[in-house]
PDB file of N, CA and C in Angstrom:
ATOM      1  N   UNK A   1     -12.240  -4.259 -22.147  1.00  0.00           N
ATOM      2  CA  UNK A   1     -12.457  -3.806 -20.793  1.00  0.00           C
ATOM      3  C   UNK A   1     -11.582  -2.571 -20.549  1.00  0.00           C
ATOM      4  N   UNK A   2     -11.955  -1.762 -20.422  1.00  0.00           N
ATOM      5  CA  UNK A   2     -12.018  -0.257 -19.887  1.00  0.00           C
ATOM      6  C   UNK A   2     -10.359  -0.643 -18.488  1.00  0.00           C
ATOM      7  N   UNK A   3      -9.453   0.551 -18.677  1.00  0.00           N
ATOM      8  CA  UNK A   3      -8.629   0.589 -17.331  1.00  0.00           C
ATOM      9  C   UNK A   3      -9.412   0.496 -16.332  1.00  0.00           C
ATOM     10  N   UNK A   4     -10.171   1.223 -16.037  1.00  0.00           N
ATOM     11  CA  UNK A   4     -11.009   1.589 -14.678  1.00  0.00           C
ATOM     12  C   UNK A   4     -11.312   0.491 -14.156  1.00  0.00           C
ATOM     13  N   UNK A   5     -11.557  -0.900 -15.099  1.00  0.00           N
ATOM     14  CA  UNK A   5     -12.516  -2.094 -14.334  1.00  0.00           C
ATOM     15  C   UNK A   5     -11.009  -2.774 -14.317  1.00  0.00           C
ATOM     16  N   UNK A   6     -10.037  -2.478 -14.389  1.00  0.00           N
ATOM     17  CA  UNK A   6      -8.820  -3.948 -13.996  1.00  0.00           C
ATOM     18  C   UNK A   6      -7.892  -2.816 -12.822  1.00  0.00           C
ATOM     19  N   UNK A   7      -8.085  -1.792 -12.512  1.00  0.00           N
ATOM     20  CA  UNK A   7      -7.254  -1.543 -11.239  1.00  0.00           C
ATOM     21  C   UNK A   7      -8.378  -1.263 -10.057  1.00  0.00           C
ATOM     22  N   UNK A   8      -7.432  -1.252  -8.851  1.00  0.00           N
ATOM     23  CA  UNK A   8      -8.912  -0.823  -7.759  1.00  0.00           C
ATOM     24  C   UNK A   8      -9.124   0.823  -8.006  1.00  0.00           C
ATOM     25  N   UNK A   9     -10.483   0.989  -7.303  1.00  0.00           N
ATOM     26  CA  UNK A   9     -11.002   2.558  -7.664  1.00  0.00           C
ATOM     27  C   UNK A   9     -10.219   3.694  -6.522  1.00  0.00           C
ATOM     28  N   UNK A  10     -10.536   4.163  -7.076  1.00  0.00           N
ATOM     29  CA  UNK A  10      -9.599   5.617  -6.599  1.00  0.00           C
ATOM     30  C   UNK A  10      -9.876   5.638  -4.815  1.00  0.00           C
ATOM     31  N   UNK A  11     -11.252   5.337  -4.812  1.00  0.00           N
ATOM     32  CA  UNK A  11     -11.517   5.497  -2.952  1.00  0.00           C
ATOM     33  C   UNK A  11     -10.357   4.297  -2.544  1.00  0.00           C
ATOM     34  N   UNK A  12     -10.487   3.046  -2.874  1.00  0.00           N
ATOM     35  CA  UNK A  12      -9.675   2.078  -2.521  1.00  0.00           C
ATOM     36  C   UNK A  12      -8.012   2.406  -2.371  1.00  0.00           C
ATOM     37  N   UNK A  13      -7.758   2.997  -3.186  1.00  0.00           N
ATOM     38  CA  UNK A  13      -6.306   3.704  -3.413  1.00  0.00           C
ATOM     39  C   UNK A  13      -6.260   4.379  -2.535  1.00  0.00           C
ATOM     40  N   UNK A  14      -6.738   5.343  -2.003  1.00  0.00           N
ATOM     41  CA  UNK A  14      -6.465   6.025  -1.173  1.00  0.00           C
ATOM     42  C   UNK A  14      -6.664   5.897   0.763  1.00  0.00           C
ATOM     43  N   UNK A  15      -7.490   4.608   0.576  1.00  0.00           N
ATOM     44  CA  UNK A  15      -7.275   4.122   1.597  1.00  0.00           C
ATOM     45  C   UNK A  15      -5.942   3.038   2.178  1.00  0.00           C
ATOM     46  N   UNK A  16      -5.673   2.412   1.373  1.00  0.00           N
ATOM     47  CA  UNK A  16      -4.143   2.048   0.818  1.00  0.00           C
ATOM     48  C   UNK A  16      -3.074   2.578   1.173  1.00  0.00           C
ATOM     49  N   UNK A  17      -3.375   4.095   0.132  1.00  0.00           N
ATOM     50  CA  UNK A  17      -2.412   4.696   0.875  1.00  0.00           C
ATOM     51  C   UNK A  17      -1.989   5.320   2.187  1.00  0.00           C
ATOM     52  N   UNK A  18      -3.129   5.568   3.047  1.00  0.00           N
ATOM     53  CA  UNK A  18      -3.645   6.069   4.299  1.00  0.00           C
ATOM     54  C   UNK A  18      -2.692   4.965   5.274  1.00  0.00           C
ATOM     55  N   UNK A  19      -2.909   3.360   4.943  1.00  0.00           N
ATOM     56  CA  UNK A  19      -2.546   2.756   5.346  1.00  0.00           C
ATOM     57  C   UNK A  19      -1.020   1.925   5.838  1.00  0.00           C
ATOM     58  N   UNK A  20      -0.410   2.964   4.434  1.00  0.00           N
ATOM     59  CA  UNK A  20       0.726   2.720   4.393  1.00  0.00           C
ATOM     60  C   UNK A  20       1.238   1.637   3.305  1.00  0.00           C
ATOM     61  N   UNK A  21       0.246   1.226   2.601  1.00  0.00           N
ATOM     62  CA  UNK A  21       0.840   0.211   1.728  1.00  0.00           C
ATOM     63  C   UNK A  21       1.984   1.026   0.917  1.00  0.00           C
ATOM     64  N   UNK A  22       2.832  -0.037   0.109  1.00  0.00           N
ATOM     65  CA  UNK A  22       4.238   0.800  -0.511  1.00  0.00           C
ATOM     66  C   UNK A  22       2.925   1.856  -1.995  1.00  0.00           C
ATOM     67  N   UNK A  23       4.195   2.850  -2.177  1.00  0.00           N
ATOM     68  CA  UNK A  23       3.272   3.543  -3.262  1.00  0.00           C
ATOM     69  C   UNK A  23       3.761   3.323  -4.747  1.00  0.00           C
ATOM     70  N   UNK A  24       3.980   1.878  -5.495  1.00  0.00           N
ATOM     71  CA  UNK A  24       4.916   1.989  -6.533  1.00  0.00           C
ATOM     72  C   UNK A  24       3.667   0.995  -7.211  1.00  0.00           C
ATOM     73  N   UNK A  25       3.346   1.511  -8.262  1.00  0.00           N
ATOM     74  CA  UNK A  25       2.208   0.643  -9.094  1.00  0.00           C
ATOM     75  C   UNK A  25       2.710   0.950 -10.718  1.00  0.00           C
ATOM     76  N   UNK A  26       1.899   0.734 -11.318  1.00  0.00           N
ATOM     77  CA  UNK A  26       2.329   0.644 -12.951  1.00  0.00           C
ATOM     78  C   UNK A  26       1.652   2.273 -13.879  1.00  0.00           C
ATOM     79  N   UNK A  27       0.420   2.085 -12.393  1.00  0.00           N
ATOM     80  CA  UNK A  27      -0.873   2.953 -13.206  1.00  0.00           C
ATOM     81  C   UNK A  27      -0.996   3.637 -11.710  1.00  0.00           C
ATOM     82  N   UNK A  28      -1.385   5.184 -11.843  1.00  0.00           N
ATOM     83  CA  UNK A  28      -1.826   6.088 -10.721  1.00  0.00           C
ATOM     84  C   UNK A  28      -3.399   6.901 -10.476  1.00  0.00           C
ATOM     85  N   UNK A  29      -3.809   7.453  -9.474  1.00  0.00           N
ATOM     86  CA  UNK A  29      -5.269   8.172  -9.858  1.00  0.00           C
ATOM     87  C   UNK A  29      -4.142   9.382  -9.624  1.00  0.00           C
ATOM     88  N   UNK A  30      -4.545  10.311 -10.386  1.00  0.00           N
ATOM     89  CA  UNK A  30      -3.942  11.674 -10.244  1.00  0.00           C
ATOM     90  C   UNK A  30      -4.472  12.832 -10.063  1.00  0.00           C
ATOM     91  N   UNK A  31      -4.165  13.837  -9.203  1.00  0.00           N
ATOM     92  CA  UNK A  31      -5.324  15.053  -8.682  1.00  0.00           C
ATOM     93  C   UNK A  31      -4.269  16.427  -9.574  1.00  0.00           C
ATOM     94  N   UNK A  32      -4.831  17.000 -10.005  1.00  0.00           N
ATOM     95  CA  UNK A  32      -4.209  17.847 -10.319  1.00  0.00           C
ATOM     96  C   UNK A  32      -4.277  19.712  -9.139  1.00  0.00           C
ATOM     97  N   UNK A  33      -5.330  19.199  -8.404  1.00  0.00           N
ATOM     98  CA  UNK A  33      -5.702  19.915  -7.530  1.00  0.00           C
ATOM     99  C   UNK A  33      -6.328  21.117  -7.141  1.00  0.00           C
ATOM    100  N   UNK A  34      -6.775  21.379  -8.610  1.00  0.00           N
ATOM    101  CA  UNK A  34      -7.791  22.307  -9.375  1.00  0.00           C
ATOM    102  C   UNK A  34      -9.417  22.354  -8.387  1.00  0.00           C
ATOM    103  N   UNK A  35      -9.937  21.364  -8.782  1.00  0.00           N
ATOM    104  CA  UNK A  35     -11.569  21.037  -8.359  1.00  0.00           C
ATOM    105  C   UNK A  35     -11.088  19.552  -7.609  1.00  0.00           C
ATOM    106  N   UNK A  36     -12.340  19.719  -6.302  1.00  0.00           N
ATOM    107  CA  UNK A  36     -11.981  18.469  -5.161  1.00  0.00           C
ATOM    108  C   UNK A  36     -12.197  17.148  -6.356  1.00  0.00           C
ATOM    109  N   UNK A  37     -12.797  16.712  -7.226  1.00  0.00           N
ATOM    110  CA  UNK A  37     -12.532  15.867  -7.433  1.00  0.00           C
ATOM    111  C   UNK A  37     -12.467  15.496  -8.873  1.00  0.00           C
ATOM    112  N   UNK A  38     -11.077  16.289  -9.190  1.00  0.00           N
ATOM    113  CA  UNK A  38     -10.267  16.087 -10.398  1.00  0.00           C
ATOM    114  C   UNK A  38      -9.489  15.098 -10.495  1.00  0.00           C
ATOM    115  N   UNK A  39      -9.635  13.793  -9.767  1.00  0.00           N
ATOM    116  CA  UNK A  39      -8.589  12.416 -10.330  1.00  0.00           C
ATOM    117  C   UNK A  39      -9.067  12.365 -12.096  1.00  0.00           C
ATOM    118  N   UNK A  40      -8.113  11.691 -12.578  1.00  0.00           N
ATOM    119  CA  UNK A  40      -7.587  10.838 -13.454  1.00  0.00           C
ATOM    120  C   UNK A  40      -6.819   9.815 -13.419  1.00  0.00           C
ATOM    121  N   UNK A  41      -6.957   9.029 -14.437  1.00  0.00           N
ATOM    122  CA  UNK A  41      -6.214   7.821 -14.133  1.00  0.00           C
ATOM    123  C   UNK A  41      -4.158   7.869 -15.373  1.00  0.00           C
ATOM    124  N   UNK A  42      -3.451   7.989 -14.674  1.00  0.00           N
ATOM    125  CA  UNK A  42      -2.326   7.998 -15.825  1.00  0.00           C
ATOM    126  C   UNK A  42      -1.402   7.380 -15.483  1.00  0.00           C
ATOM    127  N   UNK A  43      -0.648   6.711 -16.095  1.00  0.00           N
ATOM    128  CA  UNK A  43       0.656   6.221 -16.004  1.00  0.00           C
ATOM    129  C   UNK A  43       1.864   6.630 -15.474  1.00  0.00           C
ATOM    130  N   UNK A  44       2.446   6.018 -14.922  1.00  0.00           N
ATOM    131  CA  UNK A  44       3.810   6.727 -13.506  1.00  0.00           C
ATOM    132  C   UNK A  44       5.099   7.063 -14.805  1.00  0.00           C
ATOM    133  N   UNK A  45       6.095   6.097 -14.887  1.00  0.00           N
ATOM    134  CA  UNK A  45       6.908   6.866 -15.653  1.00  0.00           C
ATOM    135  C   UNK A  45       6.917   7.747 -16.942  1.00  0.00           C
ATOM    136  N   UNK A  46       5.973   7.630 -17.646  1.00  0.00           N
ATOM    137  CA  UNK A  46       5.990   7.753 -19.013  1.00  0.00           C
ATOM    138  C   UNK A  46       4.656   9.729 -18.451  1.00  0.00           C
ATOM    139  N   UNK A  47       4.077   9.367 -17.853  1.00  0.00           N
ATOM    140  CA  UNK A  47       3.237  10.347 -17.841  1.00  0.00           C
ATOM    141  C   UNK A  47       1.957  10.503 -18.637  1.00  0.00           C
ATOM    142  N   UNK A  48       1.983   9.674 -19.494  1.00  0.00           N
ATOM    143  CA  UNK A  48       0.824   9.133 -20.323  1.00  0.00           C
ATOM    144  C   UNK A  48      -0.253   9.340 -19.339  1.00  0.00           C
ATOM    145  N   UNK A  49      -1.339   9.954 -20.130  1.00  0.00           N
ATOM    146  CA  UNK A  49      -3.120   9.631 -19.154  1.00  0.00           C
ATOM    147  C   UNK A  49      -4.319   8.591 -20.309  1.00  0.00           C
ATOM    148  N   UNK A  50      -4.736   7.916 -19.459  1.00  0.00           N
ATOM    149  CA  UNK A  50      -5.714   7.510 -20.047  1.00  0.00           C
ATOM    150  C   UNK A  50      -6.888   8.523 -20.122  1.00  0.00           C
ATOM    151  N   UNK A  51      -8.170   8.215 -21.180  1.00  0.00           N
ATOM    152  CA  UNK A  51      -9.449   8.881 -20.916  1.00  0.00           C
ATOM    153  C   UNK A  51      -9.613   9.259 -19.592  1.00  0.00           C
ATOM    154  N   UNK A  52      -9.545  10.392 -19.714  1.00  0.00           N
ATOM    155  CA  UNK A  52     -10.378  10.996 -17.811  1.00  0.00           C
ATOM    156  C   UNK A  52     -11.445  10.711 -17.830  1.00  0.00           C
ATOM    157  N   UNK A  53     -12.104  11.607 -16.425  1.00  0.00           N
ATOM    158  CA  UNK A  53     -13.608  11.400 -16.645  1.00  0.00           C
ATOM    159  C   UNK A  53     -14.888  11.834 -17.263  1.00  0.00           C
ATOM    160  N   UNK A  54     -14.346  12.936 -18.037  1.00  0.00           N
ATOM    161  CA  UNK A  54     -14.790  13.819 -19.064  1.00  0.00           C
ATOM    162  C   UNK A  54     -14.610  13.511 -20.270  1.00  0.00           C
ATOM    163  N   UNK A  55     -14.301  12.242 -20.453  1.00  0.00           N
ATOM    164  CA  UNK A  55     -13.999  11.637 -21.677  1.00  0.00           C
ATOM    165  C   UNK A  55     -13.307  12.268 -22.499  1.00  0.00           C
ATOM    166  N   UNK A  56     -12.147  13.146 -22.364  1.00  0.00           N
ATOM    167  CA  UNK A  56     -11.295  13.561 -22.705  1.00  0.00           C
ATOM    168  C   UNK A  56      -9.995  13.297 -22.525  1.00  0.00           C
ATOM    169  N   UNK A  57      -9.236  13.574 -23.539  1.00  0.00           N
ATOM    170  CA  UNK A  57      -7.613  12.840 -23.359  1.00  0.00           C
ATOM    171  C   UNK A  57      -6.837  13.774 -23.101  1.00  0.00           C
ATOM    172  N   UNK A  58      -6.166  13.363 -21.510  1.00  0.00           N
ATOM    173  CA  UNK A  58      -5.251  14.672 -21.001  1.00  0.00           C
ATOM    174  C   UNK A  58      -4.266  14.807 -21.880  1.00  0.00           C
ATOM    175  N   UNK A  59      -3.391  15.666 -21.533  1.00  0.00           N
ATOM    176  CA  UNK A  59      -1.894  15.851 -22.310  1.00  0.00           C
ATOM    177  C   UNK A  59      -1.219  15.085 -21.030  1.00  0.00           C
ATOM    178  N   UNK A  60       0.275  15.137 -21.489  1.00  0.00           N
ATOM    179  CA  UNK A  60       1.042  14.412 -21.061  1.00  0.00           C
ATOM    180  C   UNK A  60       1.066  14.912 -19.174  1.00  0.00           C
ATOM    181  N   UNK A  61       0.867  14.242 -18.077  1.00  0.00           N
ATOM    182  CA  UNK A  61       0.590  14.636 -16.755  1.00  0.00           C
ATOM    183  C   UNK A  61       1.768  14.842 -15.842  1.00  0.00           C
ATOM    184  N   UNK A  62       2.548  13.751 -16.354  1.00  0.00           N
ATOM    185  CA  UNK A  62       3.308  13.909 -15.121  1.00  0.00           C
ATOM    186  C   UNK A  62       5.288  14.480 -15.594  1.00  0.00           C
ATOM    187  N   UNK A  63       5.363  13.655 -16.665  1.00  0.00           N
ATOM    188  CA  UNK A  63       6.676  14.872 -16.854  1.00  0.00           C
ATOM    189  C   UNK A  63       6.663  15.338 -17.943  1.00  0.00           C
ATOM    190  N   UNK A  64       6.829  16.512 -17.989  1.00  0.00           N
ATOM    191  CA  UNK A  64       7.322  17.322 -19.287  1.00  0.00           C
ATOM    192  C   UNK A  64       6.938  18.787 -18.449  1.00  0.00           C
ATOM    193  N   UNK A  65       6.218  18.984 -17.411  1.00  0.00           N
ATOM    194  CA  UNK A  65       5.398  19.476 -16.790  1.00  0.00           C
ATOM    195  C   UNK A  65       3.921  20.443 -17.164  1.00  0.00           C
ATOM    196  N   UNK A  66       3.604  20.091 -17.923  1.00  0.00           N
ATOM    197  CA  UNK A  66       2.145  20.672 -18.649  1.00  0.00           C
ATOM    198  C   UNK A  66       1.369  20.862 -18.004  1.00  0.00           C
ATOM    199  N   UNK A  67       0.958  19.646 -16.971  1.00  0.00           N
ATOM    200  CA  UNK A  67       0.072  20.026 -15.619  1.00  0.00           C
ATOM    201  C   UNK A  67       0.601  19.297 -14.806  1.00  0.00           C
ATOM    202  N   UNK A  68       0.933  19.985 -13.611  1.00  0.00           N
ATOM    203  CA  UNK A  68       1.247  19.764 -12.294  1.00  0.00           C
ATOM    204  C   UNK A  68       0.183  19.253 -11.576  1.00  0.00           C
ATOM    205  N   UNK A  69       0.619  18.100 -11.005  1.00  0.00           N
ATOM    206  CA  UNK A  69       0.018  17.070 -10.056  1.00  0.00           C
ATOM    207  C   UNK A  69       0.353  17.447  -8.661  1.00  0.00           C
ATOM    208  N   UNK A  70      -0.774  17.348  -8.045  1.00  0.00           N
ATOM    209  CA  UNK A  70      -0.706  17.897  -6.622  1.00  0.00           C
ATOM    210  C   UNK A  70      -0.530  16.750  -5.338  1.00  0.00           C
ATOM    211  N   UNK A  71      -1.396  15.707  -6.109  1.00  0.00           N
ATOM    212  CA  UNK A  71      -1.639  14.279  -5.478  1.00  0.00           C
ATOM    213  C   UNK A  71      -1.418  13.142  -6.248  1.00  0.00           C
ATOM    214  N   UNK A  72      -1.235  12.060  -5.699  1.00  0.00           N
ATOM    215  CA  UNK A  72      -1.083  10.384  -6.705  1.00  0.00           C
ATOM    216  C   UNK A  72      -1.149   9.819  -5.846  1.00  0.00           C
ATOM    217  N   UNK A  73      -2.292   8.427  -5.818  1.00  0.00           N
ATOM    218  CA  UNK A  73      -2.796   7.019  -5.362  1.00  0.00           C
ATOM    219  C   UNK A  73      -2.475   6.108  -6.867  1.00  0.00           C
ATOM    220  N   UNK A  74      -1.510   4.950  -5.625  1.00  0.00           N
ATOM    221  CA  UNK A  74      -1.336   3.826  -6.681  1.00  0.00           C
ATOM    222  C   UNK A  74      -3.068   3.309  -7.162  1.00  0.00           C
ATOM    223  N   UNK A  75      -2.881   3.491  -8.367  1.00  0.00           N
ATOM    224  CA  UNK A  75      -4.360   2.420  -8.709  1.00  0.00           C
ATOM    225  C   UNK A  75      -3.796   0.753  -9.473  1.00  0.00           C
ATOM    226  N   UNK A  76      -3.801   0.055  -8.066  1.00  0.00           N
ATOM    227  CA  UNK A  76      -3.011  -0.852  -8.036  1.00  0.00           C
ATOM    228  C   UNK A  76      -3.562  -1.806  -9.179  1.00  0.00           C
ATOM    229  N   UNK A  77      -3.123  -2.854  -9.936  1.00  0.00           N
ATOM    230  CA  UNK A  77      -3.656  -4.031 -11.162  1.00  0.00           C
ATOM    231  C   UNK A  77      -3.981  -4.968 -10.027  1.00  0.00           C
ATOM    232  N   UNK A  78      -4.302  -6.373 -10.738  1.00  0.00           N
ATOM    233  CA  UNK A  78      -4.875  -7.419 -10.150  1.00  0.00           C
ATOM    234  C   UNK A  78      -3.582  -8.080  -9.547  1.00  0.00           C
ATOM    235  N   UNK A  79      -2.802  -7.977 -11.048  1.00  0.00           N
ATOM    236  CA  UNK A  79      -1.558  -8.559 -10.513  1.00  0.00           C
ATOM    237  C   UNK A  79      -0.443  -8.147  -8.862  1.00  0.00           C
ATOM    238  N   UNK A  80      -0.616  -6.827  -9.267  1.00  0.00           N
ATOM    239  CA  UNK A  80       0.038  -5.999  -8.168  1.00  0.00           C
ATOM    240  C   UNK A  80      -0.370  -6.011  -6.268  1.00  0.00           C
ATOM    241  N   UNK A  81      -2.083  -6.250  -6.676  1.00  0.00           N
ATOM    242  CA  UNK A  81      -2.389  -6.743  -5.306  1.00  0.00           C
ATOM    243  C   UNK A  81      -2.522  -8.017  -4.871  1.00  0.00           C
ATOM    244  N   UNK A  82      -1.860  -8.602  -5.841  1.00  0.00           N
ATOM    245  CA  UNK A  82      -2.103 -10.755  -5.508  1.00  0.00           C
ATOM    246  C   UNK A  82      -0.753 -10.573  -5.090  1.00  0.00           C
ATOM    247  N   UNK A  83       0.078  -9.626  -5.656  1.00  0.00           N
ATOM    248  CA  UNK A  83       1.723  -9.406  -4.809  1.00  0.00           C
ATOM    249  C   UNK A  83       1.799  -9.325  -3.571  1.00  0.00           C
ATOM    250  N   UNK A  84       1.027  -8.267  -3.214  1.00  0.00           N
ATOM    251  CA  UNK A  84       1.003  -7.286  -1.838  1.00  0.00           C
ATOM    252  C   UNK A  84       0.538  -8.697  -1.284  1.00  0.00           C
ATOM    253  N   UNK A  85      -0.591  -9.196  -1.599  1.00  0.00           N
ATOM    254  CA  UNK A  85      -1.406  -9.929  -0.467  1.00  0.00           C
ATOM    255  C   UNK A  85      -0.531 -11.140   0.019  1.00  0.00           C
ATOM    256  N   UNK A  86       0.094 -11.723  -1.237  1.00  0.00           N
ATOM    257  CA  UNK A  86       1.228 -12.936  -1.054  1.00  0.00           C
ATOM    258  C   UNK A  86       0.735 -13.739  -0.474  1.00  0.00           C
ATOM    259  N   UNK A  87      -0.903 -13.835  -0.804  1.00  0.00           N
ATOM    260  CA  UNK A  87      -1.572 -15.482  -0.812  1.00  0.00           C
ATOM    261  C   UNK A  87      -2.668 -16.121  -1.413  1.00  0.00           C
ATOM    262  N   UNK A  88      -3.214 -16.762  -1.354  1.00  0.00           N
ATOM    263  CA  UNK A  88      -4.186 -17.700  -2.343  1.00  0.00           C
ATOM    264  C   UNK A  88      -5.315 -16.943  -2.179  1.00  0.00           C
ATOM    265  N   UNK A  89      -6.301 -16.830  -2.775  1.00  0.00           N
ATOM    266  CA  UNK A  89      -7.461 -16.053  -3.094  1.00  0.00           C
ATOM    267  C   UNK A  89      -9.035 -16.352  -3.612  1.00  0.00           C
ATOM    268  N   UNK A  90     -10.002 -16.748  -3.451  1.00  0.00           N
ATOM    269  CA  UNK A  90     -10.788 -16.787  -4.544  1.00  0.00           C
ATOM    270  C   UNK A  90     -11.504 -15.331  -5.073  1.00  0.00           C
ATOM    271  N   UNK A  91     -11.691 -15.219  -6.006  1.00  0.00           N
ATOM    272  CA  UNK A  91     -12.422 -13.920  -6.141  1.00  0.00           C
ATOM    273  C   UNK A  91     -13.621 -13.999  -6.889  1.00  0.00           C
ATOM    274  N   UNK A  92     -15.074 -13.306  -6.048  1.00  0.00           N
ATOM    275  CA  UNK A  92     -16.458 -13.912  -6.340  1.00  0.00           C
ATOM    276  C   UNK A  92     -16.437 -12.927  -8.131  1.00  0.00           C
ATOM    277  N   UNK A  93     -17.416 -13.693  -8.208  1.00  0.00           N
ATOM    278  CA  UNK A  93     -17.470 -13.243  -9.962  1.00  0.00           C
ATOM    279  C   UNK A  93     -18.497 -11.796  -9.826  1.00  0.00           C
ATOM    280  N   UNK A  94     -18.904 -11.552  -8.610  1.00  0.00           N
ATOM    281  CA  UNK A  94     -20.155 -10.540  -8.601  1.00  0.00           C
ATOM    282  C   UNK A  94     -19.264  -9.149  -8.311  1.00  0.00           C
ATOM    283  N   UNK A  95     -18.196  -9.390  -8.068  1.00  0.00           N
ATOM    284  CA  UNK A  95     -17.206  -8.053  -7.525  1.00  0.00           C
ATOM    285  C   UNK A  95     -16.416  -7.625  -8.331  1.00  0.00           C
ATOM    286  N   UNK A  96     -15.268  -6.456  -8.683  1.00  0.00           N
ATOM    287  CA  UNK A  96     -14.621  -6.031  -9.683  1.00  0.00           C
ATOM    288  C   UNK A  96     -12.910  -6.893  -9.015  1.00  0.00           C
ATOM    289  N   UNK A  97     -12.409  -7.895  -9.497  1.00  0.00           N
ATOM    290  CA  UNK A  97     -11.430  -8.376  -9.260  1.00  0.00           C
ATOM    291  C   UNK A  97     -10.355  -7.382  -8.337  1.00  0.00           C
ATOM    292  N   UNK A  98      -9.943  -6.432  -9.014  1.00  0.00           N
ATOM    293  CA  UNK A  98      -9.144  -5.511  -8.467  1.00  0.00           C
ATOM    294  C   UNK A  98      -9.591  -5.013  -6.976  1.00  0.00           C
ATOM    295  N   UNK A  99     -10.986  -4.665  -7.146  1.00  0.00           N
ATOM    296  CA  UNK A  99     -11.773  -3.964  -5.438  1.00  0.00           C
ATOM    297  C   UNK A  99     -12.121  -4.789  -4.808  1.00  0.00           C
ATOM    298  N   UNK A 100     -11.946  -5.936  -4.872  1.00  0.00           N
ATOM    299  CA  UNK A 100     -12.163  -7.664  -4.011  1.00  0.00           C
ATOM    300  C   UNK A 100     -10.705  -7.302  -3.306  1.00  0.00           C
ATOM    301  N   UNK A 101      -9.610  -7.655  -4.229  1.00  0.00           N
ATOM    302  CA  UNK A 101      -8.202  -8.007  -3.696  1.00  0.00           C
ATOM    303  C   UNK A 101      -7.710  -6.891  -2.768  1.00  0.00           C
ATOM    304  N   UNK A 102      -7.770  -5.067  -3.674  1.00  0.00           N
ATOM    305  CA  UNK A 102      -7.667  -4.236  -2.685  1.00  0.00           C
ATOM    306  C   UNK A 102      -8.632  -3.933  -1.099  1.00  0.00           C
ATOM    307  N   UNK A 103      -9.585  -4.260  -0.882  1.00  0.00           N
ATOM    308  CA  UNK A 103     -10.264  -4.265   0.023  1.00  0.00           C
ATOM    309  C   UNK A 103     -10.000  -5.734   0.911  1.00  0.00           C
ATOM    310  N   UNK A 104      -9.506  -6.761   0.663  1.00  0.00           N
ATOM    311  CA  UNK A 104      -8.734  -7.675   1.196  1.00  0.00           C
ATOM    312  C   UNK A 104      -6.929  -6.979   1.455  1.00  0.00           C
ATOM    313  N   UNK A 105      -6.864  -6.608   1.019  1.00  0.00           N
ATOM    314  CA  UNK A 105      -5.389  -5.837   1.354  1.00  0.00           C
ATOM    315  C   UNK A 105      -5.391  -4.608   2.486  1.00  0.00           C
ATOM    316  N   UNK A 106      -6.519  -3.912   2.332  1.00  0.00           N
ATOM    317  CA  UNK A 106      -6.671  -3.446   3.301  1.00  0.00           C
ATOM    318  C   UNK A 106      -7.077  -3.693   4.693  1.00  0.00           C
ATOM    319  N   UNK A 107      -7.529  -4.586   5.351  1.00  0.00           N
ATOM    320  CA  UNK A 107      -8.281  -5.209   6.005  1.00  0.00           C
ATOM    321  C   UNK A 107      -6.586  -6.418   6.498  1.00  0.00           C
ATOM    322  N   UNK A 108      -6.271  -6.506   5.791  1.00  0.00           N
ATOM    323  CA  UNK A 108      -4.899  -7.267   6.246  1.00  0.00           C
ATOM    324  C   UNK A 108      -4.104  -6.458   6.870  1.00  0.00           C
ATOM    325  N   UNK A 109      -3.685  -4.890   6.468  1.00  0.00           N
ATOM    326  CA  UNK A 109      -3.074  -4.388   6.738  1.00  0.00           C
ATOM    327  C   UNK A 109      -3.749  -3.167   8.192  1.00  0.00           C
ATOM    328  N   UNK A 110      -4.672  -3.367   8.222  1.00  0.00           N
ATOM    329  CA  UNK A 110      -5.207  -3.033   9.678  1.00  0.00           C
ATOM    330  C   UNK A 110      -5.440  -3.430  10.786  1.00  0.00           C
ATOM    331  N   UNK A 111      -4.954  -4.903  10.293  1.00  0.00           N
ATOM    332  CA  UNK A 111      -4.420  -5.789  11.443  1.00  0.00           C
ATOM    333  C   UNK A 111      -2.885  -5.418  12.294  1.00  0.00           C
TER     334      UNK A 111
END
């Protein structure tokens, strides 16, 4: 299984963040700020990118500075939003685990 299907999707992230949830995840969508919709998906400390969406493998994103990032949305794990939510859950089998929990996180937090 592909990164993309175990964190929530980039729209979800960024509503998240809109919202104020904290911004500290494992894995990020990253804009480099080139073309409106240049996310990628890469890793926070290390700077590592996974396959973009061009099926190409970035170089290193975030330090060494090779390419400068303009923007970052946590692209939160399953684990990370069963944190945030800090309660019991079922999650239907027809939905992507991650965009079930984040879209329940959001909806909590607009309360």
């Amino acid at each position: 299984m592909g990164l993309e299907k175990q964190v929530c999707s980039l729209e979800l992230a960024k509503e998240l963040k809109k919202l104020g949830c904290k911004q500290d995840s494992l894995w990020y969508w990253v804009s480099r700020g080139i073309e409106k919709d240049d996310w990628d998906l890469a890793i926070n400390s290390r700077g590592l990118s996974v396959k973009n969406k061009n099926n190409n493998y970035a170089e290193r994103m975030i330090e060494g500075g090779i390419i400068e990032i303009k923007d970052k949305c946590p692209a939160y794990t399953v684990a990370e939003l069963l944190e945030l939510l800090n309660e019991d859950i079922t999650i239907p089998r027809e939905i992507m685990p991650a965009n079930y929990l984040a879209i329940n996180l959001c909806e909590k937090l607009k309360k």
